[in-house]
PDB file of N, CA and C in Angstrom:
ATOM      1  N   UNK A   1     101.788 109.706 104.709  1.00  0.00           N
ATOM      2  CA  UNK A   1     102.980 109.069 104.234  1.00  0.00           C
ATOM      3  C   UNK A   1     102.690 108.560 102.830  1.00  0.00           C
ATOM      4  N   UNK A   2     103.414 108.725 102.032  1.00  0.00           N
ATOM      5  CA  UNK A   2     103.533 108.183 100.426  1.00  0.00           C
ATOM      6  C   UNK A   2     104.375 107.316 100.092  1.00  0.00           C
ATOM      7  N   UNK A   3     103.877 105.948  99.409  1.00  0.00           N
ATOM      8  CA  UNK A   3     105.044 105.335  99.170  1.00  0.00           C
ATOM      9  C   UNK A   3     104.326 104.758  97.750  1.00  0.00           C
ATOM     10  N   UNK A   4     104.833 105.648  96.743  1.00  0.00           N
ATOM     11  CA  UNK A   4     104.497 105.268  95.417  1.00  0.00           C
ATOM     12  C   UNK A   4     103.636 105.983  94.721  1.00  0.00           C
ATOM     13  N   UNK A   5     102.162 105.556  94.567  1.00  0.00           N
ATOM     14  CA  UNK A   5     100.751 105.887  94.745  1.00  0.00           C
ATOM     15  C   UNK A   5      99.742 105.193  95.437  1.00  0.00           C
ATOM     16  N   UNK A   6     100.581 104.747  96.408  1.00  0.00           N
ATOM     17  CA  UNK A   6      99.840 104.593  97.960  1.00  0.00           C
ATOM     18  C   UNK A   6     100.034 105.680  99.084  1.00  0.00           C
ATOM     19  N   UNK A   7      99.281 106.129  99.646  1.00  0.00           N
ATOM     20  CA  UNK A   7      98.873 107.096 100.750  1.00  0.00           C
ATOM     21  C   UNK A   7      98.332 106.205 102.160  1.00  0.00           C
ATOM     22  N   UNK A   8      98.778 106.514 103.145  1.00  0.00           N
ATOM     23  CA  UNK A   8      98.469 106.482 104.899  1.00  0.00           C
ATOM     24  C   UNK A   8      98.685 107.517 105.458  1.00  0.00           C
ATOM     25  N   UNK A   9      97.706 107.372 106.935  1.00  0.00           N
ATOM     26  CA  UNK A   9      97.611 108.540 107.221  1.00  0.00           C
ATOM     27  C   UNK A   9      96.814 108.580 108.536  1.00  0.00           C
ATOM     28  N   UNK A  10      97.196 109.034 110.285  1.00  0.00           N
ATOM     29  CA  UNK A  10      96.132 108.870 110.896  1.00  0.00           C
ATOM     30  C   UNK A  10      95.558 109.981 111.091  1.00  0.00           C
ATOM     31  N   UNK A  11      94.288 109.662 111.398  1.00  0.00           N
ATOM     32  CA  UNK A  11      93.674 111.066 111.699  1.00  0.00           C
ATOM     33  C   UNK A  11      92.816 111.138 113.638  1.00  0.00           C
ATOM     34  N   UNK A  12      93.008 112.350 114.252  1.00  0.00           N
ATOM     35  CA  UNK A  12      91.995 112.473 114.884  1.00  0.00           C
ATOM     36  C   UNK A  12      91.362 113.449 115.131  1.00  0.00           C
ATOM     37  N   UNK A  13      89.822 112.925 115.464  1.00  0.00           N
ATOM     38  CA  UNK A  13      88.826 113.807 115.335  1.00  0.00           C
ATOM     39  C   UNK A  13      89.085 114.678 113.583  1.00  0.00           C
ATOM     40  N   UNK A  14      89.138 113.700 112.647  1.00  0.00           N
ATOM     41  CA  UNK A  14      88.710 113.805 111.324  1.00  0.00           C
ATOM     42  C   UNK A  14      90.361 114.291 110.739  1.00  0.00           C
ATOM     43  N   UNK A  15      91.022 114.928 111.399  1.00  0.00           N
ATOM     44  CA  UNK A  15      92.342 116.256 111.071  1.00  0.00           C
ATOM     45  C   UNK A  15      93.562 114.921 110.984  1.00  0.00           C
ATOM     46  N   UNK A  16      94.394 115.023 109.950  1.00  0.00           N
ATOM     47  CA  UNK A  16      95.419 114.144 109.711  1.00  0.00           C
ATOM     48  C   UNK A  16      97.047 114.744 110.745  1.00  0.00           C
ATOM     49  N   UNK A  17      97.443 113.819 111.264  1.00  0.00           N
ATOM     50  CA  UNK A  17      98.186 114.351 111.908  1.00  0.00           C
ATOM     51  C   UNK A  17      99.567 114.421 111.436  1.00  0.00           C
ATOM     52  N   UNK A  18     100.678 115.078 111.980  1.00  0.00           N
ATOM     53  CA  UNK A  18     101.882 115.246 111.400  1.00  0.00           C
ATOM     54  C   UNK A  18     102.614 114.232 111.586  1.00  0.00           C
ATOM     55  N   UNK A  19     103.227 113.839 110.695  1.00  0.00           N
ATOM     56  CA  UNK A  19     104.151 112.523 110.529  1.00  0.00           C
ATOM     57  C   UNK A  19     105.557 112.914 110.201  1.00  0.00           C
ATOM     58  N   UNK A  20     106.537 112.058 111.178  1.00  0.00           N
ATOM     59  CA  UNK A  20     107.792 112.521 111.256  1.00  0.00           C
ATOM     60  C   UNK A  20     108.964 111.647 111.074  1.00  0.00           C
ATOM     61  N   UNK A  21     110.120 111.748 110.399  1.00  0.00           N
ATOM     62  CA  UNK A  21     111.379 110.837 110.799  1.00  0.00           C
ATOM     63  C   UNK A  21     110.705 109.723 109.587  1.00  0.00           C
ATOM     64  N   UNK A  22     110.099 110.195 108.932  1.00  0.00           N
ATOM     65  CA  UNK A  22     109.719 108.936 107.582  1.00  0.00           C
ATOM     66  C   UNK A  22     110.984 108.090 106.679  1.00  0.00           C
ATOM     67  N   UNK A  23     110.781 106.882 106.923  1.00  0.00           N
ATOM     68  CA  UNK A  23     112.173 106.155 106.457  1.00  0.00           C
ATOM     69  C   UNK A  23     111.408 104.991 105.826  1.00  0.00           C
ATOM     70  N   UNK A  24     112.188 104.468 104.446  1.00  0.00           N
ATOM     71  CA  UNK A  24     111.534 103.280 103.991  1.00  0.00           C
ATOM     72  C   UNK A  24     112.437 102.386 103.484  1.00  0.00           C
ATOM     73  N   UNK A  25     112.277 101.186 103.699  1.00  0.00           N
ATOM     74  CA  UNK A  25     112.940 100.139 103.318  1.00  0.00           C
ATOM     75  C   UNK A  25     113.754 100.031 101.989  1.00  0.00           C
ATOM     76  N   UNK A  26     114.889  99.358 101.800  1.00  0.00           N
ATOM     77  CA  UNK A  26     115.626  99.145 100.423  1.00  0.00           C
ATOM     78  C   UNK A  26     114.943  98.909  99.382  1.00  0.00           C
ATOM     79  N   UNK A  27     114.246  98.438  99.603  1.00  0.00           N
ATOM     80  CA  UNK A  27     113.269  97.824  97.959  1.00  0.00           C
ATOM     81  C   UNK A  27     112.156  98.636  98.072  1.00  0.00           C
ATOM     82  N   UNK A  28     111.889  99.621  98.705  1.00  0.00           N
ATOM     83  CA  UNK A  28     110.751 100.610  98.468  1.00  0.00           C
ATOM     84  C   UNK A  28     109.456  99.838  99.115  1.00  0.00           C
ATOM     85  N   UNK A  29     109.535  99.316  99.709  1.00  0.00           N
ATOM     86  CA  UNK A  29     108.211  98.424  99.154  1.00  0.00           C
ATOM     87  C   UNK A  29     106.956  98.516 101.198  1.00  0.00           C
ATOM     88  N   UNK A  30     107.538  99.612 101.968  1.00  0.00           N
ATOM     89  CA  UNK A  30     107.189  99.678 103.311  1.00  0.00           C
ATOM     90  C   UNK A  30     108.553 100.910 103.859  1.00  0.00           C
ATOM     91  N   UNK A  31     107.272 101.593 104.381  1.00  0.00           N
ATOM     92  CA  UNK A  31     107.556 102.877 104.899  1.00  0.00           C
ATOM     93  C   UNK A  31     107.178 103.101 106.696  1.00  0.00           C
ATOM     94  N   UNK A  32     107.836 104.171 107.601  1.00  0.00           N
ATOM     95  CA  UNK A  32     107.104 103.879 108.854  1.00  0.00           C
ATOM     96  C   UNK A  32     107.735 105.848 109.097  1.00  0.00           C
ATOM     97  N   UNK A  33     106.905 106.288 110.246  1.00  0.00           N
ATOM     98  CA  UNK A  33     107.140 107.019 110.572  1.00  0.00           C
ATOM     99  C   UNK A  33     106.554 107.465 112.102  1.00  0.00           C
ATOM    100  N   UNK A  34     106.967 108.638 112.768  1.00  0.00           N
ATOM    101  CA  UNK A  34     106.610 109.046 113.687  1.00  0.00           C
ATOM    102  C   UNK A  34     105.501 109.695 113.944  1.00  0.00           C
ATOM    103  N   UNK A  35     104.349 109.589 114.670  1.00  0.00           N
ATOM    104  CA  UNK A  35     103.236 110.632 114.568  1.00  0.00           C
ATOM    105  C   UNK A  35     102.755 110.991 115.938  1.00  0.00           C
ATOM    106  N   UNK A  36     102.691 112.191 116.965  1.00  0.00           N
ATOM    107  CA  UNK A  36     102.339 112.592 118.058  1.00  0.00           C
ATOM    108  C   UNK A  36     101.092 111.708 118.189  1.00  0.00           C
ATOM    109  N   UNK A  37     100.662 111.765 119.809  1.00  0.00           N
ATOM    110  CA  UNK A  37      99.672 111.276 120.361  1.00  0.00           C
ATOM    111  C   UNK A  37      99.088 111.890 121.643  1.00  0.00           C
ATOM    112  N   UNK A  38      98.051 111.571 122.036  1.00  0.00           N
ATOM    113  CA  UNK A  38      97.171 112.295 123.136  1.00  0.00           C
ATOM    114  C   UNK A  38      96.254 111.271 124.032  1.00  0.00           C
ATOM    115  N   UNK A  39      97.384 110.973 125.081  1.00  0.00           N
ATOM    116  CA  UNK A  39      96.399 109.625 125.787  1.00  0.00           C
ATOM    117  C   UNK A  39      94.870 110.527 125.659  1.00  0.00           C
ATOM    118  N   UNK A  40      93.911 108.800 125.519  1.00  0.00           N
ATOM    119  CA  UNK A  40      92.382 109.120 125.618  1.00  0.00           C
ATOM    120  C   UNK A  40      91.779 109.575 124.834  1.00  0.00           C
ATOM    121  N   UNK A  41      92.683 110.120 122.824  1.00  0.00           N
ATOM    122  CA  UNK A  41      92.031 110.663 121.783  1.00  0.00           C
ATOM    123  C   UNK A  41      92.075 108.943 121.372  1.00  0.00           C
ATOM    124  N   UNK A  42      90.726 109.223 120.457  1.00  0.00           N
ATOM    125  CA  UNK A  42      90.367 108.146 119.200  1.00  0.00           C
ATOM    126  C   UNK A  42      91.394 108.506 118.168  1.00  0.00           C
ATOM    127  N   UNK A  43      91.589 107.246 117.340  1.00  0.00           N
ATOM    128  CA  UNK A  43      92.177 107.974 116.441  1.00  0.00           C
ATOM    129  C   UNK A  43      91.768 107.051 115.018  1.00  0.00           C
ATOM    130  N   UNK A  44      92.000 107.314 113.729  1.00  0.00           N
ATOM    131  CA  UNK A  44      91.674 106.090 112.770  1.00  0.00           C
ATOM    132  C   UNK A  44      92.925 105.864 111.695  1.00  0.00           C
ATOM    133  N   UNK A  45      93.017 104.917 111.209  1.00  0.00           N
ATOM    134  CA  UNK A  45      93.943 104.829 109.734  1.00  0.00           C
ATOM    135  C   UNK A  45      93.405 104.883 108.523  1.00  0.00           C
ATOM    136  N   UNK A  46      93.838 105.799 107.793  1.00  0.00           N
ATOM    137  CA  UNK A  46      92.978 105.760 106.459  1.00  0.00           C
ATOM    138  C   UNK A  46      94.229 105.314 105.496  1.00  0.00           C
ATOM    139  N   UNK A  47      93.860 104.925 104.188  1.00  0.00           N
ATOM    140  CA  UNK A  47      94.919 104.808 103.032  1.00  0.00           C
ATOM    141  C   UNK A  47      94.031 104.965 101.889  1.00  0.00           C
ATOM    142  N   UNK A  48      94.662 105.026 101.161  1.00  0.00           N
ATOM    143  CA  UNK A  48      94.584 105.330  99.751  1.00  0.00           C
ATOM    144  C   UNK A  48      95.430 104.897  98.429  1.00  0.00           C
ATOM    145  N   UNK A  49      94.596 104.173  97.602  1.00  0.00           N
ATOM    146  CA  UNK A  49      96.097 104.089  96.160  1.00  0.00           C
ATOM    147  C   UNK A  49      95.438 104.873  95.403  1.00  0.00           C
ATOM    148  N   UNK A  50      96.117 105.577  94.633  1.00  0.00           N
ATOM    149  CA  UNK A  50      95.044 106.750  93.724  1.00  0.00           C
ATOM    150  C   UNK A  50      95.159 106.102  92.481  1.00  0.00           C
ATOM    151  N   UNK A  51      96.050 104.780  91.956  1.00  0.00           N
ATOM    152  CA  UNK A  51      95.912 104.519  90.484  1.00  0.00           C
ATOM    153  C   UNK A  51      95.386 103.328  90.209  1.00  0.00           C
ATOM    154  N   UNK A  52      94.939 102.304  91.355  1.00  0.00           N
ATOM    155  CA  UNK A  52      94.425 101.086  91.622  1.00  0.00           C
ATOM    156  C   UNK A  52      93.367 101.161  90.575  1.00  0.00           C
ATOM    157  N   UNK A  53      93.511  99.409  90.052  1.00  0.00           N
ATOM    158  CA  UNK A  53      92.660  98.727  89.031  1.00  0.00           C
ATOM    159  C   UNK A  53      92.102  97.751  89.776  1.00  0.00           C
ATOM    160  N   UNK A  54      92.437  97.470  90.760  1.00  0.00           N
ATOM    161  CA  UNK A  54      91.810  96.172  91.569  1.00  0.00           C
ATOM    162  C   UNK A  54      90.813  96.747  92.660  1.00  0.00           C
ATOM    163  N   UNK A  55      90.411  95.843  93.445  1.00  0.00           N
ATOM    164  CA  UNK A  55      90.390  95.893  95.054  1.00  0.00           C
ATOM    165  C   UNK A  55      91.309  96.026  95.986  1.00  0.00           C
ATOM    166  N   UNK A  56      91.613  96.607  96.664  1.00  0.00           N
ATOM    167  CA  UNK A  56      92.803  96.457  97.805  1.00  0.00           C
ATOM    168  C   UNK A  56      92.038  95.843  99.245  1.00  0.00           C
ATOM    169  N   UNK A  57      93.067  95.106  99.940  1.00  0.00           N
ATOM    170  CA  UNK A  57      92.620  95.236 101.391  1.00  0.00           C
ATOM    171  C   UNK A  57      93.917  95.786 102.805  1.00  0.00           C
ATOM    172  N   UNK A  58      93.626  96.369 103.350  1.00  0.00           N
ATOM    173  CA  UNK A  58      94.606  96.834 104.071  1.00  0.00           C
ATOM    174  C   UNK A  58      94.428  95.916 105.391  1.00  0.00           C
ATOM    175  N   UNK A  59      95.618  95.992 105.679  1.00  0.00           N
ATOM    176  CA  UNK A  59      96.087  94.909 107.271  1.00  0.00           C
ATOM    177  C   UNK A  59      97.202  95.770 108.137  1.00  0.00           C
ATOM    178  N   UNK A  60      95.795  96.376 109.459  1.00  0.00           N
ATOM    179  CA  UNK A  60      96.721  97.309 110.336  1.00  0.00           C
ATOM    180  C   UNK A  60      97.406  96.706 111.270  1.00  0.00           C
ATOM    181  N   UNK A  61      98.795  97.055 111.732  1.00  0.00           N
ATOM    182  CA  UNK A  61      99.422  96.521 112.852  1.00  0.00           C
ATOM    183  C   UNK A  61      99.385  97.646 113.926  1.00  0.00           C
ATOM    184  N   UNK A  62      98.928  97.336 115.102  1.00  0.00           N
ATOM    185  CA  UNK A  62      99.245  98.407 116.120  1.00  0.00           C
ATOM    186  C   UNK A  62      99.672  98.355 117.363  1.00  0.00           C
ATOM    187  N   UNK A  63     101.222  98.456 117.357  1.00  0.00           N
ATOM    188  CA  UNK A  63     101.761  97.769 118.188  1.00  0.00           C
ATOM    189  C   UNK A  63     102.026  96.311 118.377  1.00  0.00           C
ATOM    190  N   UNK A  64     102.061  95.635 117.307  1.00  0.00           N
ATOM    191  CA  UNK A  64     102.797  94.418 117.183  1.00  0.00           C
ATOM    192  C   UNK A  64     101.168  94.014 117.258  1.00  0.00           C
ATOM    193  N   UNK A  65      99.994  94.154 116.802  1.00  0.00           N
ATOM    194  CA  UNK A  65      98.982  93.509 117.264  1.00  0.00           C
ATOM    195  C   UNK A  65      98.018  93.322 115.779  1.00  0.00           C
ATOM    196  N   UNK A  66      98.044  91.987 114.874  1.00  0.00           N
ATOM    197  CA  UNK A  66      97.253  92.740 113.908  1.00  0.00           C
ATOM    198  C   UNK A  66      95.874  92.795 113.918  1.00  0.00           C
ATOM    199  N   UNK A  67      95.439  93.851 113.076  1.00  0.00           N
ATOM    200  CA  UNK A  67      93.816  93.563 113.093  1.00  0.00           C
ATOM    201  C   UNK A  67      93.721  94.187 111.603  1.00  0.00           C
ATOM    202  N   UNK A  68      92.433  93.067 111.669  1.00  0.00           N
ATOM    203  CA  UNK A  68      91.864  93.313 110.563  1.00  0.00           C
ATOM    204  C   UNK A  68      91.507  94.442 110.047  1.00  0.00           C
ATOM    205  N   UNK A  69      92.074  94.747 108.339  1.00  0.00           N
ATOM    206  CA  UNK A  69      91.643  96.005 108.080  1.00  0.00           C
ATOM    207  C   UNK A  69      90.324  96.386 107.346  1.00  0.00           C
ATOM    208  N   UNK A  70      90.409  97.392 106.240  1.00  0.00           N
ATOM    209  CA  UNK A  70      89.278  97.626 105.570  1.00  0.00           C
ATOM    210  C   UNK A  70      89.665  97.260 104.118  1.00  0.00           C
ATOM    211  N   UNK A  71      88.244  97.810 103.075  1.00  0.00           N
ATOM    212  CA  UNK A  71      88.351  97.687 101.871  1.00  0.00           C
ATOM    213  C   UNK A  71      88.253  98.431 100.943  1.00  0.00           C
ATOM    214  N   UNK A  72      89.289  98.514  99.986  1.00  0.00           N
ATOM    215  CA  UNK A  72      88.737  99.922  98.646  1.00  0.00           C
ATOM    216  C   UNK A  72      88.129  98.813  97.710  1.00  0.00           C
ATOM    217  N   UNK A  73      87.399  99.109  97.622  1.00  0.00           N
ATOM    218  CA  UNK A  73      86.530  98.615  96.481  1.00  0.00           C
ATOM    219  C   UNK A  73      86.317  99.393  95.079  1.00  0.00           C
ATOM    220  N   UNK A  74      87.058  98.486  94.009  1.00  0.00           N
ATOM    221  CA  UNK A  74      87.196 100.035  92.979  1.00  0.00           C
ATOM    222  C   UNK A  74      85.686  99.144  91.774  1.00  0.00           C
ATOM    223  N   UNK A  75      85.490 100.529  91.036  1.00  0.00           N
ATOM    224  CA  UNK A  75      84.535 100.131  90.224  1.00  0.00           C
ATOM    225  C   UNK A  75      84.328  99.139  89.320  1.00  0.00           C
ATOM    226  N   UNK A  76      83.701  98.384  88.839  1.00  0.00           N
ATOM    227  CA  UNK A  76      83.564  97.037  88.188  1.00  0.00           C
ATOM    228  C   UNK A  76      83.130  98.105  87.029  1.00  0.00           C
ATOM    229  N   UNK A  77      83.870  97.350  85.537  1.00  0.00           N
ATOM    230  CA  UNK A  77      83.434  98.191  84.466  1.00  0.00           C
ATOM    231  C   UNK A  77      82.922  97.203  83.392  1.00  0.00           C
ATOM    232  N   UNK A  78      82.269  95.951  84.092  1.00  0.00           N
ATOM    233  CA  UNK A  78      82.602  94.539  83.267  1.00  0.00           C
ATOM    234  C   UNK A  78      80.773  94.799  83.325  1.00  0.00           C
ATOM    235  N   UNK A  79      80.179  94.193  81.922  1.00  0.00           N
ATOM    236  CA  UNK A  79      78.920  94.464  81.706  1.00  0.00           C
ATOM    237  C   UNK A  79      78.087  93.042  82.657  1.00  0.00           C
ATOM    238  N   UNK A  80      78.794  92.456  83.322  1.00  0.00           N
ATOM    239  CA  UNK A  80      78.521  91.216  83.929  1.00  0.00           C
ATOM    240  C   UNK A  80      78.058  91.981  85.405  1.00  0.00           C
ATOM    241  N   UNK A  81      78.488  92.660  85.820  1.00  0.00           N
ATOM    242  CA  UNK A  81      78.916  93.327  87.057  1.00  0.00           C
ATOM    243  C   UNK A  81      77.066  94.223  87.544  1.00  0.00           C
ATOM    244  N   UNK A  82      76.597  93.541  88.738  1.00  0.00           N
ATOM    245  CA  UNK A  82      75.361  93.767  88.829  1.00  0.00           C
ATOM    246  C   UNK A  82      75.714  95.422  89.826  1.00  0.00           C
ATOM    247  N   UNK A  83      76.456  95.413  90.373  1.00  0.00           N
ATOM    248  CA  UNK A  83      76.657  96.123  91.320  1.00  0.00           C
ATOM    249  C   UNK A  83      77.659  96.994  91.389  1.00  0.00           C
ATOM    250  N   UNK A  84      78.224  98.417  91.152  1.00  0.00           N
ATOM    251  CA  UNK A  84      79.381  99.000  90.539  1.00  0.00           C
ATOM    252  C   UNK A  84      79.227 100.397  92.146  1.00  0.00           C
ATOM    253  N   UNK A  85      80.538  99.585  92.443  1.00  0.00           N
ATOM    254  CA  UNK A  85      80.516 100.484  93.690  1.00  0.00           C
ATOM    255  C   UNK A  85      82.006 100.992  93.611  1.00  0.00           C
ATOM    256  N   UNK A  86      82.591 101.903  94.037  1.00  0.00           N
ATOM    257  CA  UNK A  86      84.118 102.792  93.981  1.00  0.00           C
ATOM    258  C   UNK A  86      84.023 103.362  95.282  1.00  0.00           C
ATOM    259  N   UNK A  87      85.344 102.819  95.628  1.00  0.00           N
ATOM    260  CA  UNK A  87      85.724 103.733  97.331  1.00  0.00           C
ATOM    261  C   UNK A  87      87.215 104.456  96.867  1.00  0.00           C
ATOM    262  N   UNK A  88      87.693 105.704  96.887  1.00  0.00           N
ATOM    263  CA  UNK A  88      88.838 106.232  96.610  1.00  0.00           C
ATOM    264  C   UNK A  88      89.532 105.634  97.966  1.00  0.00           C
ATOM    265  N   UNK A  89      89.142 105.465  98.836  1.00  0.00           N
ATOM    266  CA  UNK A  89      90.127 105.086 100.335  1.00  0.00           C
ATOM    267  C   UNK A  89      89.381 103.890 101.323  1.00  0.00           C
ATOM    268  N   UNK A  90      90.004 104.034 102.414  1.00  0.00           N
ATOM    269  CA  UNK A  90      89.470 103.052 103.083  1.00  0.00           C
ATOM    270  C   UNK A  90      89.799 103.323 104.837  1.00  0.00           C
ATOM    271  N   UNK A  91      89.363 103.057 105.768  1.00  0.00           N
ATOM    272  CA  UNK A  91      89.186 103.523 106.967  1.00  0.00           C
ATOM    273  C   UNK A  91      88.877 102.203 108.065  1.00  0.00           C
ATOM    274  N   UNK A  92      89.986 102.534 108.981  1.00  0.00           N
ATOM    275  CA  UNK A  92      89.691 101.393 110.106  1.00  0.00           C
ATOM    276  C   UNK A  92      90.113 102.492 111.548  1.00  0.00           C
ATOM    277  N   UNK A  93      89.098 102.348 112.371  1.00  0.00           N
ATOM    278  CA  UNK A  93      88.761 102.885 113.328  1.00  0.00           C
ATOM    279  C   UNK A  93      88.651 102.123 114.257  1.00  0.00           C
ATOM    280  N   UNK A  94      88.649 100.877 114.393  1.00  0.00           N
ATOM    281  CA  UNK A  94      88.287  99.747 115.805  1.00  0.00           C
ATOM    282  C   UNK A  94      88.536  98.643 115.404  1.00  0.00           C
ATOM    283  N   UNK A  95      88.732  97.583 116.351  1.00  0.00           N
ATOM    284  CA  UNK A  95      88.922  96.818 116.309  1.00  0.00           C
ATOM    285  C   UNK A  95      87.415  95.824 117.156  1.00  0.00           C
ATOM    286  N   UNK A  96      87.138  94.602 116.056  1.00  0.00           N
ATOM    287  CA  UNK A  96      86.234  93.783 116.385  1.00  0.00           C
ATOM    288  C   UNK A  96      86.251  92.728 117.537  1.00  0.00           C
ATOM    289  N   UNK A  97      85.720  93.010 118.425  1.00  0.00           N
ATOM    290  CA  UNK A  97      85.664  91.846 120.017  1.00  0.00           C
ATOM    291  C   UNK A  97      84.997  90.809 119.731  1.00  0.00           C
ATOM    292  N   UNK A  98      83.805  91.343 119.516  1.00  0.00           N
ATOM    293  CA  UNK A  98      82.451  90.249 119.652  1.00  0.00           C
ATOM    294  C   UNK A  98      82.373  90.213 118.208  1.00  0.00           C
ATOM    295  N   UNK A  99      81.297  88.966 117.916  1.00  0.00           N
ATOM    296  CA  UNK A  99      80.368  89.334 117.130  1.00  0.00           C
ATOM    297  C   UNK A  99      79.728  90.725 117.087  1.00  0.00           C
ATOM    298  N   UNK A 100      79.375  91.226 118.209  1.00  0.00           N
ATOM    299  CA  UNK A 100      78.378  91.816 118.275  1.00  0.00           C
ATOM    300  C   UNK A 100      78.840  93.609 119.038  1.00  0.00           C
ATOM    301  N   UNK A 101      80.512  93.409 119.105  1.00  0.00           N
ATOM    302  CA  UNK A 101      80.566  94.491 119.934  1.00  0.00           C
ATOM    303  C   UNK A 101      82.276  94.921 118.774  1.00  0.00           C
ATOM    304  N   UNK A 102      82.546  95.963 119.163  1.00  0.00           N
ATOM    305  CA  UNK A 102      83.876  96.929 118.857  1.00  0.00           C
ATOM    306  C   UNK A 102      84.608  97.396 119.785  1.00  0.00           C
ATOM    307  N   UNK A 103      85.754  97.736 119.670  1.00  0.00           N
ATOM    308  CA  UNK A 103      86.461  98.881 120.109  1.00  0.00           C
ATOM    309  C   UNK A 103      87.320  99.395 119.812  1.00  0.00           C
ATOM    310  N   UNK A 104      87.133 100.964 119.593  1.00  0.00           N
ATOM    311  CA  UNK A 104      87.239 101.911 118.935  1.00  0.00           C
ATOM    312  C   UNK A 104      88.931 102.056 119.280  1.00  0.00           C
ATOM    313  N   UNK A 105      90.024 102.580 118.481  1.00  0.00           N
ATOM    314  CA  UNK A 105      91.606 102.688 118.609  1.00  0.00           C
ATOM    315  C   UNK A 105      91.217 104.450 119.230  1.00  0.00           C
ATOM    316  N   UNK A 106      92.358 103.735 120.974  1.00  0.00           N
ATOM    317  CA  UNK A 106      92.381 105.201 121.532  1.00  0.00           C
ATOM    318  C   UNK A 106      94.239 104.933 121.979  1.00  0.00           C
ATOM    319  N   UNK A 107      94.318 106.190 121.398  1.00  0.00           N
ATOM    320  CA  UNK A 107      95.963 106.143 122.233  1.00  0.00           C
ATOM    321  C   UNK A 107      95.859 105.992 123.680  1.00  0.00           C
ATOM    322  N   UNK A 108      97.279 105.470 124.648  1.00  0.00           N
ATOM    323  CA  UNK A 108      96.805 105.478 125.866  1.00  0.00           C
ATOM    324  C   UNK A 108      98.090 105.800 125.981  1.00  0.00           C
ATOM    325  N   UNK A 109      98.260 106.085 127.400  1.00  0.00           N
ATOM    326  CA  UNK A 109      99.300 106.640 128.325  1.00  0.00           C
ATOM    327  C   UNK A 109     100.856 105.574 128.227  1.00  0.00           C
ATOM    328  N   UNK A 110     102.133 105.886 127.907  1.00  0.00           N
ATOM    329  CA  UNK A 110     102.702 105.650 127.854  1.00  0.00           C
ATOM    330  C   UNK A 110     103.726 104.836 129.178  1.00  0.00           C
TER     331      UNK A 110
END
Protein backbone atom coordinates (compact mmCIF):
# COMPACT_ATOMS: atom_id res chain seq x y z
CA UNK A 1 0.00 0.00 0.00
CA UNK A 2 1.34 3.62 -0.85
CA UNK A 3 0.40 6.57 0.68
CA UNK A 4 2.73 9.31 -0.52
CA UNK A 5 6.35 8.05 -0.14
CA UNK A 6 5.42 5.80 2.49
CA UNK A 7 5.09 2.03 1.68
CA UNK A 8 3.32 -1.07 3.92
CA UNK A 9 3.09 -4.21 3.28
CA UNK A 10 2.57 -7.82 4.85
CA UNK A 11 4.49 -10.49 4.01
CA UNK A 12 4.48 -14.32 4.52
CA UNK A 13 7.11 -16.58 4.53
CA UNK A 14 9.21 -13.50 3.04
CA UNK A 15 6.43 -13.04 -0.33
CA UNK A 16 4.26 -9.74 0.03
CA UNK A 17 0.80 -10.45 -0.18
CA UNK A 18 -2.05 -9.01 -2.31
CA UNK A 19 -3.83 -6.11 -0.98
CA UNK A 20 -7.33 -5.22 -1.84
CA UNK A 21 -10.35 -2.62 -1.67
CA UNK A 22 -7.49 0.14 -0.72
CA UNK A 23 -9.30 3.34 0.50
CA UNK A 24 -7.79 6.40 2.27
CA UNK A 25 -8.96 9.00 4.31
CA UNK A 26 -9.92 12.81 3.23
CA UNK A 27 -6.78 14.43 4.18
CA UNK A 28 -4.61 11.68 2.74
CA UNK A 29 -2.96 11.19 5.70
CA UNK A 30 -4.04 6.94 6.51
CA UNK A 31 -4.85 4.30 4.21
CA UNK A 32 -6.34 0.55 4.98
CA UNK A 33 -6.93 -2.29 2.89
CA UNK A 34 -7.84 -5.91 2.48
CA UNK A 35 -5.23 -8.71 2.49
CA UNK A 36 -6.01 -12.73 2.39
CA UNK A 37 -4.98 -14.95 5.24
CA UNK A 38 -4.11 -18.60 6.20
CA UNK A 39 -5.01 -19.69 9.77
CA UNK A 40 -1.51 -20.91 11.40
CA UNK A 41 0.84 -18.81 8.71
CA UNK A 42 3.33 -16.24 10.44
CA UNK A 43 3.13 -13.29 8.97
CA UNK A 44 5.22 -9.72 9.38
CA UNK A 45 4.66 -5.84 8.61
CA UNK A 46 7.21 -4.12 6.86
CA UNK A 47 7.15 -0.22 5.78
CA UNK A 48 9.13 1.96 4.18
CA UNK A 49 9.50 5.96 3.42
CA UNK A 50 11.86 6.15 0.51
CA UNK A 51 12.52 10.10 0.95
CA UNK A 52 12.92 10.28 4.83
CA UNK A 53 15.51 12.74 6.45
CA UNK A 54 14.75 11.66 9.91
CA UNK A 55 14.21 8.51 11.92
CA UNK A 56 10.81 7.05 11.72
CA UNK A 57 9.07 4.78 14.20
CA UNK A 58 6.17 2.71 13.21
CA UNK A 59 3.12 1.73 15.64
CA UNK A 60 1.27 -1.56 14.51
CA UNK A 61 -2.39 -2.07 15.31
CA UNK A 62 -3.69 -5.59 14.97
CA UNK A 63 -6.95 -5.90 15.52
CA UNK A 64 -7.65 -3.08 17.73
CA UNK A 65 -4.49 -4.22 19.75
CA UNK A 66 -1.39 -1.92 19.68
CA UNK A 67 2.05 -3.06 19.73
CA UNK A 68 4.97 -1.74 19.60
CA UNK A 69 6.65 -1.20 16.38
CA UNK A 70 10.09 -0.97 14.76
CA UNK A 71 12.74 1.52 13.59
CA UNK A 72 14.22 3.10 10.30
CA UNK A 73 17.08 4.54 11.30
CA UNK A 74 18.38 6.85 8.53
CA UNK A 75 22.05 7.89 8.23
CA UNK A 76 23.62 10.59 10.45
CA UNK A 77 25.69 12.88 8.07
CA UNK A 78 26.67 15.25 11.06
CA UNK A 79 30.61 15.03 11.68
CA UNK A 80 29.55 14.71 15.48
CA UNK A 81 27.85 11.41 14.71
CA UNK A 82 30.07 8.40 16.11
CA UNK A 83 27.93 5.83 14.60
CA UNK A 84 26.24 6.14 10.95
CA UNK A 85 23.82 3.42 10.50
CA UNK A 86 20.79 3.51 7.47
CA UNK A 87 17.82 1.08 7.42
CA UNK A 88 15.73 1.68 4.00
CA UNK A 89 12.65 -0.16 6.01
CA UNK A 90 11.66 -1.58 9.03
CA UNK A 91 10.02 -4.95 10.18
CA UNK A 92 7.82 -6.16 13.07
CA UNK A 93 7.15 -9.76 13.29
CA UNK A 94 6.04 -10.36 17.11
CA UNK A 95 4.97 -9.09 19.65
CA UNK A 96 6.97 -8.75 23.17
CA UNK A 97 5.47 -10.87 26.41
CA UNK A 98 8.27 -11.09 28.67
CA UNK A 99 11.24 -9.52 29.16
CA UNK A 100 12.62 -12.40 28.06
CA UNK A 101 10.15 -14.12 25.67
CA UNK A 102 8.06 -13.14 22.11
CA UNK A 103 5.39 -14.03 20.07
CA UNK A 104 5.58 -14.27 16.75
CA UNK A 105 2.05 -12.65 14.58
CA UNK A 106 0.16 -15.83 13.26
CA UNK A 107 -3.19 -15.41 11.58
CA UNK A 108 -5.79 -17.58 13.28
CA UNK A 109 -9.06 -19.07 12.42
CA UNK A 110 -11.85 -16.86 12.04
Amino acid sequence: MQLGDFSAWITVDGVELPQYSTTYTTDGKQATCWIPSEAGKKFAVRWRDAVRSFSTRGIVTIDGVVIRGGMMICALNDAKSKHEKSLDSATKDSSRESASTTRPFMFASL
